[in-house]
N, C-alpha and C. Protein backbone atom coordinates (compact mmCIF):
# COMPACT_ATOMS: atom_id res chain seq x y z
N UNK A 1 0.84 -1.18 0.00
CA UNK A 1 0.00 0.00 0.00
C UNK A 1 0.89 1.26 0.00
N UNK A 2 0.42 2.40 -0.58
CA UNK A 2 0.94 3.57 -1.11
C UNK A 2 0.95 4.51 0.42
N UNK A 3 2.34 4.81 0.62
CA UNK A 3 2.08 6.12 2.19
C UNK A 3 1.37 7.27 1.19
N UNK A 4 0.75 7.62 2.45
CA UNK A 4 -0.53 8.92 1.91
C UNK A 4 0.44 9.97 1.18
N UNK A 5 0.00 10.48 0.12
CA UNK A 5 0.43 11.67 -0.82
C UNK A 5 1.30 10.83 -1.70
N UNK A 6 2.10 9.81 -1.70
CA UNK A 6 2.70 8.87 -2.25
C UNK A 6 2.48 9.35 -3.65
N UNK A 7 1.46 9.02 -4.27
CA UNK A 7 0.99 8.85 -5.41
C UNK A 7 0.99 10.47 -6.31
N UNK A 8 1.19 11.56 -5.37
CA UNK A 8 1.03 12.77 -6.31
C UNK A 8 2.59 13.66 -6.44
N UNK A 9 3.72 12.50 -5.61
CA UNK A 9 5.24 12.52 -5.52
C UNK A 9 5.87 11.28 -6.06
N UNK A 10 5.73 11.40 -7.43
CA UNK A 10 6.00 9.99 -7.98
C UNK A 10 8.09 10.06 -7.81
N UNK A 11 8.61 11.13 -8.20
CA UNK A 11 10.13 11.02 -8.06
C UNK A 11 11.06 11.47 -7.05
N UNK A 12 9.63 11.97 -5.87
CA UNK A 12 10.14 11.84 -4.81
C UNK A 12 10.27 10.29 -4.04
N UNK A 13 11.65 9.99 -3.16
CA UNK A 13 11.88 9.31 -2.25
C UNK A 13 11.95 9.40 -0.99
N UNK A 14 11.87 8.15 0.36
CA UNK A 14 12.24 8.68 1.29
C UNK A 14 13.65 8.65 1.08
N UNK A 15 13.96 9.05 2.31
CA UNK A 15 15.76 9.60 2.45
C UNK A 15 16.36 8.48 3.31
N UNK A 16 17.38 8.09 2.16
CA UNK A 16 18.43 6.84 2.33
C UNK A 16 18.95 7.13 3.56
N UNK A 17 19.88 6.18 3.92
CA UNK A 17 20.24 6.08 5.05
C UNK A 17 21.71 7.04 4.34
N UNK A 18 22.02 6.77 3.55
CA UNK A 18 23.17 7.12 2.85
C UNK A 18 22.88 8.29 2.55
N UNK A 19 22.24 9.01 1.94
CA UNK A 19 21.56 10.22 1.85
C UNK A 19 21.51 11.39 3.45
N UNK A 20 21.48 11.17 4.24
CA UNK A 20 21.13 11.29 6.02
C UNK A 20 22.46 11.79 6.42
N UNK A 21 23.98 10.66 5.80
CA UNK A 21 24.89 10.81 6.41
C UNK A 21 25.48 12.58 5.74
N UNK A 22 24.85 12.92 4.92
CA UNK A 22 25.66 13.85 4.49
C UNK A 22 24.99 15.33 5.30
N UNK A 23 23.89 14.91 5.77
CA UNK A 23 23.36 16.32 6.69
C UNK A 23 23.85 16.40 7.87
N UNK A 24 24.08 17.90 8.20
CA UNK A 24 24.67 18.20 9.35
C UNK A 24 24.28 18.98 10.06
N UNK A 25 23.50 18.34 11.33
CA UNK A 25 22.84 19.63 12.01
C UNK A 25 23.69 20.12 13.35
N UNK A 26 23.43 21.60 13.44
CA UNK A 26 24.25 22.43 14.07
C UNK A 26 23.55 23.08 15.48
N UNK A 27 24.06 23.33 16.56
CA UNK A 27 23.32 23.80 17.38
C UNK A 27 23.00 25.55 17.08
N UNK A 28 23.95 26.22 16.68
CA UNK A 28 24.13 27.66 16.31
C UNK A 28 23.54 27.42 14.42
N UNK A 29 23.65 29.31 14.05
CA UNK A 29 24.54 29.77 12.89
C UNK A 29 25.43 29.77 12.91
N UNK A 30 26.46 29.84 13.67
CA UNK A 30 27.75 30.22 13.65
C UNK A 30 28.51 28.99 13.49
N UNK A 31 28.12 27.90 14.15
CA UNK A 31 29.06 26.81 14.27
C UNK A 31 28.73 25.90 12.42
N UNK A 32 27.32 26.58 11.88
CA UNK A 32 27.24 25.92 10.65
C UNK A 32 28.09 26.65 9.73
N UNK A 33 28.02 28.05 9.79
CA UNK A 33 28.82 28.94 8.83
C UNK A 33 30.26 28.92 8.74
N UNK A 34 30.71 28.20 10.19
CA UNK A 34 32.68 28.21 10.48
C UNK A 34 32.79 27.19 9.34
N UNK A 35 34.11 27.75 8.32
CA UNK A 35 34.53 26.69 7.04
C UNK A 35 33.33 26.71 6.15
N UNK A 36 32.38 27.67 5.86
CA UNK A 36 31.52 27.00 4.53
C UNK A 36 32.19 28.38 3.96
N UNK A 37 31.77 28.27 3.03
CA UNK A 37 32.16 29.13 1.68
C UNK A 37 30.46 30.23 1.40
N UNK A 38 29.77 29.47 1.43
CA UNK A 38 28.29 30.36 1.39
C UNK A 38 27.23 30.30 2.62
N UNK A 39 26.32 31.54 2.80
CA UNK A 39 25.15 31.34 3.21
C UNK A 39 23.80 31.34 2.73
N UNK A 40 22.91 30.92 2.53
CA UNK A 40 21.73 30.80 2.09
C UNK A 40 20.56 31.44 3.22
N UNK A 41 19.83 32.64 3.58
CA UNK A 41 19.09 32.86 4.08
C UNK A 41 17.69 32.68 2.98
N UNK A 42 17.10 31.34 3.90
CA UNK A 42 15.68 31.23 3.37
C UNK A 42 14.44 31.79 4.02
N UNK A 43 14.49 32.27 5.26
CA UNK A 43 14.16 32.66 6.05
C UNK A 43 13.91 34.13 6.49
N UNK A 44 12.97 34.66 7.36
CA UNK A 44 12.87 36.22 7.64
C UNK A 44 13.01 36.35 9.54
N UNK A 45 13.65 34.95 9.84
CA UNK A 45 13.70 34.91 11.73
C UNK A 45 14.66 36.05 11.71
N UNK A 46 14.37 36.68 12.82
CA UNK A 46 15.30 37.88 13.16
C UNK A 46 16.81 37.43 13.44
N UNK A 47 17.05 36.12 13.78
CA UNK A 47 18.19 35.20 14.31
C UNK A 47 19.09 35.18 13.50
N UNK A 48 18.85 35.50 11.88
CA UNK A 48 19.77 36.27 10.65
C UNK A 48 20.18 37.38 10.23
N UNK A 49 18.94 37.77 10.75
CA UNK A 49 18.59 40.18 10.50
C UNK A 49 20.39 39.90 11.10
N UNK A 50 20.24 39.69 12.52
CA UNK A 50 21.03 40.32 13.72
C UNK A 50 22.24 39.61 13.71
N UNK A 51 22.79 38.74 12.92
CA UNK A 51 24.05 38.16 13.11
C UNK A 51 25.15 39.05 12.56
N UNK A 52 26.49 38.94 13.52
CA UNK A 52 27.51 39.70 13.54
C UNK A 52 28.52 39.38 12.35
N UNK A 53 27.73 39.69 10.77
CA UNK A 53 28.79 39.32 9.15
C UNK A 53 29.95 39.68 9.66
N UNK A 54 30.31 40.66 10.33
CA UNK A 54 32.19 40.92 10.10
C UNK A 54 32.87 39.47 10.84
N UNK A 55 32.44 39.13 11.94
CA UNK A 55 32.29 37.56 12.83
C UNK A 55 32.54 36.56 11.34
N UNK A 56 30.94 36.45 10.95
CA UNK A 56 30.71 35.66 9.81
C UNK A 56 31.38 35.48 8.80
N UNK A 57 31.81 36.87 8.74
CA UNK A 57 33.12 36.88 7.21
C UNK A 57 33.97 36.03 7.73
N UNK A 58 34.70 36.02 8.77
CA UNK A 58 36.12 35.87 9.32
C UNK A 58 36.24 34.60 9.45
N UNK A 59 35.02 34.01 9.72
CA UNK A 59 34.85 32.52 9.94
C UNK A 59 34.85 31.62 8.94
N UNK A 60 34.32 32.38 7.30
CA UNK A 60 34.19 31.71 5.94
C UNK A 60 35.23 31.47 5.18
N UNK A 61 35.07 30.42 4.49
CA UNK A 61 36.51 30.58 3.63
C UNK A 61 36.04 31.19 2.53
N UNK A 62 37.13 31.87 1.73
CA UNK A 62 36.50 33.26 0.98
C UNK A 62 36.84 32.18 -0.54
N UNK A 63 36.41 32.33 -1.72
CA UNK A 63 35.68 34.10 -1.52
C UNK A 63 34.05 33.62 -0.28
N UNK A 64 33.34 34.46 -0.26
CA UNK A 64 32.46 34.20 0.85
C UNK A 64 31.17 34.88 0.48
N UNK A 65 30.25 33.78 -0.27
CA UNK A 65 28.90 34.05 -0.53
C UNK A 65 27.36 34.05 0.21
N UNK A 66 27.09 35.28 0.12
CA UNK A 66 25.62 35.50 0.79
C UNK A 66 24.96 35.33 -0.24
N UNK A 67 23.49 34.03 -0.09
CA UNK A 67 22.29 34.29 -0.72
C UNK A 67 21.24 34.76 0.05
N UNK A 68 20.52 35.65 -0.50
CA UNK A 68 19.10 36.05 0.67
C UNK A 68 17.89 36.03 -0.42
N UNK A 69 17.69 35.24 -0.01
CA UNK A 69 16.20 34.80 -0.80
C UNK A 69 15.13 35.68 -0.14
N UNK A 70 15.10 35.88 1.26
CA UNK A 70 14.37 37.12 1.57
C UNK A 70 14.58 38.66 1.53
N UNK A 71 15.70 38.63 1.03
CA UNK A 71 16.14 40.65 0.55
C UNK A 71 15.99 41.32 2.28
N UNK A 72 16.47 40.48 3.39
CA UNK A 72 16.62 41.42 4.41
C UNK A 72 17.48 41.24 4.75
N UNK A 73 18.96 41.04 4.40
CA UNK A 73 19.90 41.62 4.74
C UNK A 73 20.71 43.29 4.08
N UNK A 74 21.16 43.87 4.77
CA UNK A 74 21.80 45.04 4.19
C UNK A 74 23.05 44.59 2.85
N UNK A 75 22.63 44.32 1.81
CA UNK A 75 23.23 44.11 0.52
C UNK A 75 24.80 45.08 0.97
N UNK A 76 24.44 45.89 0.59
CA UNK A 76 25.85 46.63 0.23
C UNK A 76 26.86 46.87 1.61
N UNK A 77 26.42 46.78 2.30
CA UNK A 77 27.06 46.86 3.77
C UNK A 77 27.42 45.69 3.76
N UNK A 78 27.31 44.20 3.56
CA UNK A 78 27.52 43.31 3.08
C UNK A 78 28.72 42.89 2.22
N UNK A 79 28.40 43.65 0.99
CA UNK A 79 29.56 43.86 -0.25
C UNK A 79 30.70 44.82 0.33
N UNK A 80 30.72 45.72 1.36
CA UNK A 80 31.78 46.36 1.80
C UNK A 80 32.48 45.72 2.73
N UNK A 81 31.83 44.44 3.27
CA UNK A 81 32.78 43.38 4.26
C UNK A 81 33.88 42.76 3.22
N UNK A 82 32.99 42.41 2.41
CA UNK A 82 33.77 41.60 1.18
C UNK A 82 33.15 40.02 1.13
N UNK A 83 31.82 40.45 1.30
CA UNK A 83 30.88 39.19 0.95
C UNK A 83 30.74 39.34 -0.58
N UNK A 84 30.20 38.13 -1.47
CA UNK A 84 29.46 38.17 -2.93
C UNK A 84 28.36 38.25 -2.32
N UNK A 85 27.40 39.28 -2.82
CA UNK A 85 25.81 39.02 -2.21
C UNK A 85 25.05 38.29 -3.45
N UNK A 86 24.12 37.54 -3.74
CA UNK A 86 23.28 37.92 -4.80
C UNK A 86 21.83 37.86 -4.02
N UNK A 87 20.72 38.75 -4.14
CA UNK A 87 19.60 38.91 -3.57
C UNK A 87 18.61 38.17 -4.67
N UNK A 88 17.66 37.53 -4.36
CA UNK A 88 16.52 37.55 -5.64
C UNK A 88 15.44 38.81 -5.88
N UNK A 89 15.85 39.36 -7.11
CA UNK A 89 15.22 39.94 -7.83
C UNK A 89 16.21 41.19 -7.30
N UNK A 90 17.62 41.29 -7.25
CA UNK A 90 18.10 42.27 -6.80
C UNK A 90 19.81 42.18 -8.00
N UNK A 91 19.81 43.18 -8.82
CA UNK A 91 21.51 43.47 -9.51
C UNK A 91 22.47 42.86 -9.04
N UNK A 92 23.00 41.75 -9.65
CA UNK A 92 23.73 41.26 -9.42
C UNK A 92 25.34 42.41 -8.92
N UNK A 93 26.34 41.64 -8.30
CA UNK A 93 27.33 42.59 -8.18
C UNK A 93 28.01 42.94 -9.08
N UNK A 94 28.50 44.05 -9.29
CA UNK A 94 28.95 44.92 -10.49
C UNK A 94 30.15 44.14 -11.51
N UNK A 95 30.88 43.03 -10.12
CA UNK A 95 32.28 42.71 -11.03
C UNK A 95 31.88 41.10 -11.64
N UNK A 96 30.46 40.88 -11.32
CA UNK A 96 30.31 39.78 -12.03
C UNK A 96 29.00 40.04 -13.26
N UNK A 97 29.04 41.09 -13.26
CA UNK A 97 27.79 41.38 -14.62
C UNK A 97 29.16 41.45 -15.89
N UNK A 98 28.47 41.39 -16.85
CA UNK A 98 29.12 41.16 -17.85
C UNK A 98 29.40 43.04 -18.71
N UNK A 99 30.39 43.19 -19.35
CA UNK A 99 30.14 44.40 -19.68
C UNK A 99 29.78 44.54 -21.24
């Protein structure tokens, strides 16, 4: 018998055991962001508004990419740490547009 919704997620799977080992959950932001290269804000929790980027920069290995899918971080204050920002639906940064 089919688990409920089964049938309208035909190429969805559940998640391998092998699949599992590669997620990593973190008690902080901070302890997920030490050594990554990017961030992805999917989110509008204030627990991102308020995090300390110059911290965050220092902790990334560069170059060091911000995505904000919600457009509330300060973009250019951002780009003056020496983050890549790209926002959705927001100009990409100047040295990667094409001329």
């Amino acid at each position: 018998m089919q688990e409920k919704f089964d049938w309208d997620r035909p190429l969805m799977h559940r998640a391998e055991i092998s699949d599992m080992e590669q997620v990593t959950v973190t008690a902080t932001a901070m302890d997920a962001i030490t050594g990554s290269h990017a961030i992805c804000v999917l989110t509008e929790w204030d627990e991102f508004k308020s995090l300390d980027f110059v911290a965050v920069y220092q902790a990334m290995v560069k170059p060091a990419f911000v995505f904000d899918g919600r457009n509330i971080l300060d973009h250019a204050a951002l780009r003056e740490m020496g983050f890549i920002v790209y926002g959705i639906g927001k100009p990409m940064d100047p040295f990667v547009r094409k001329s």
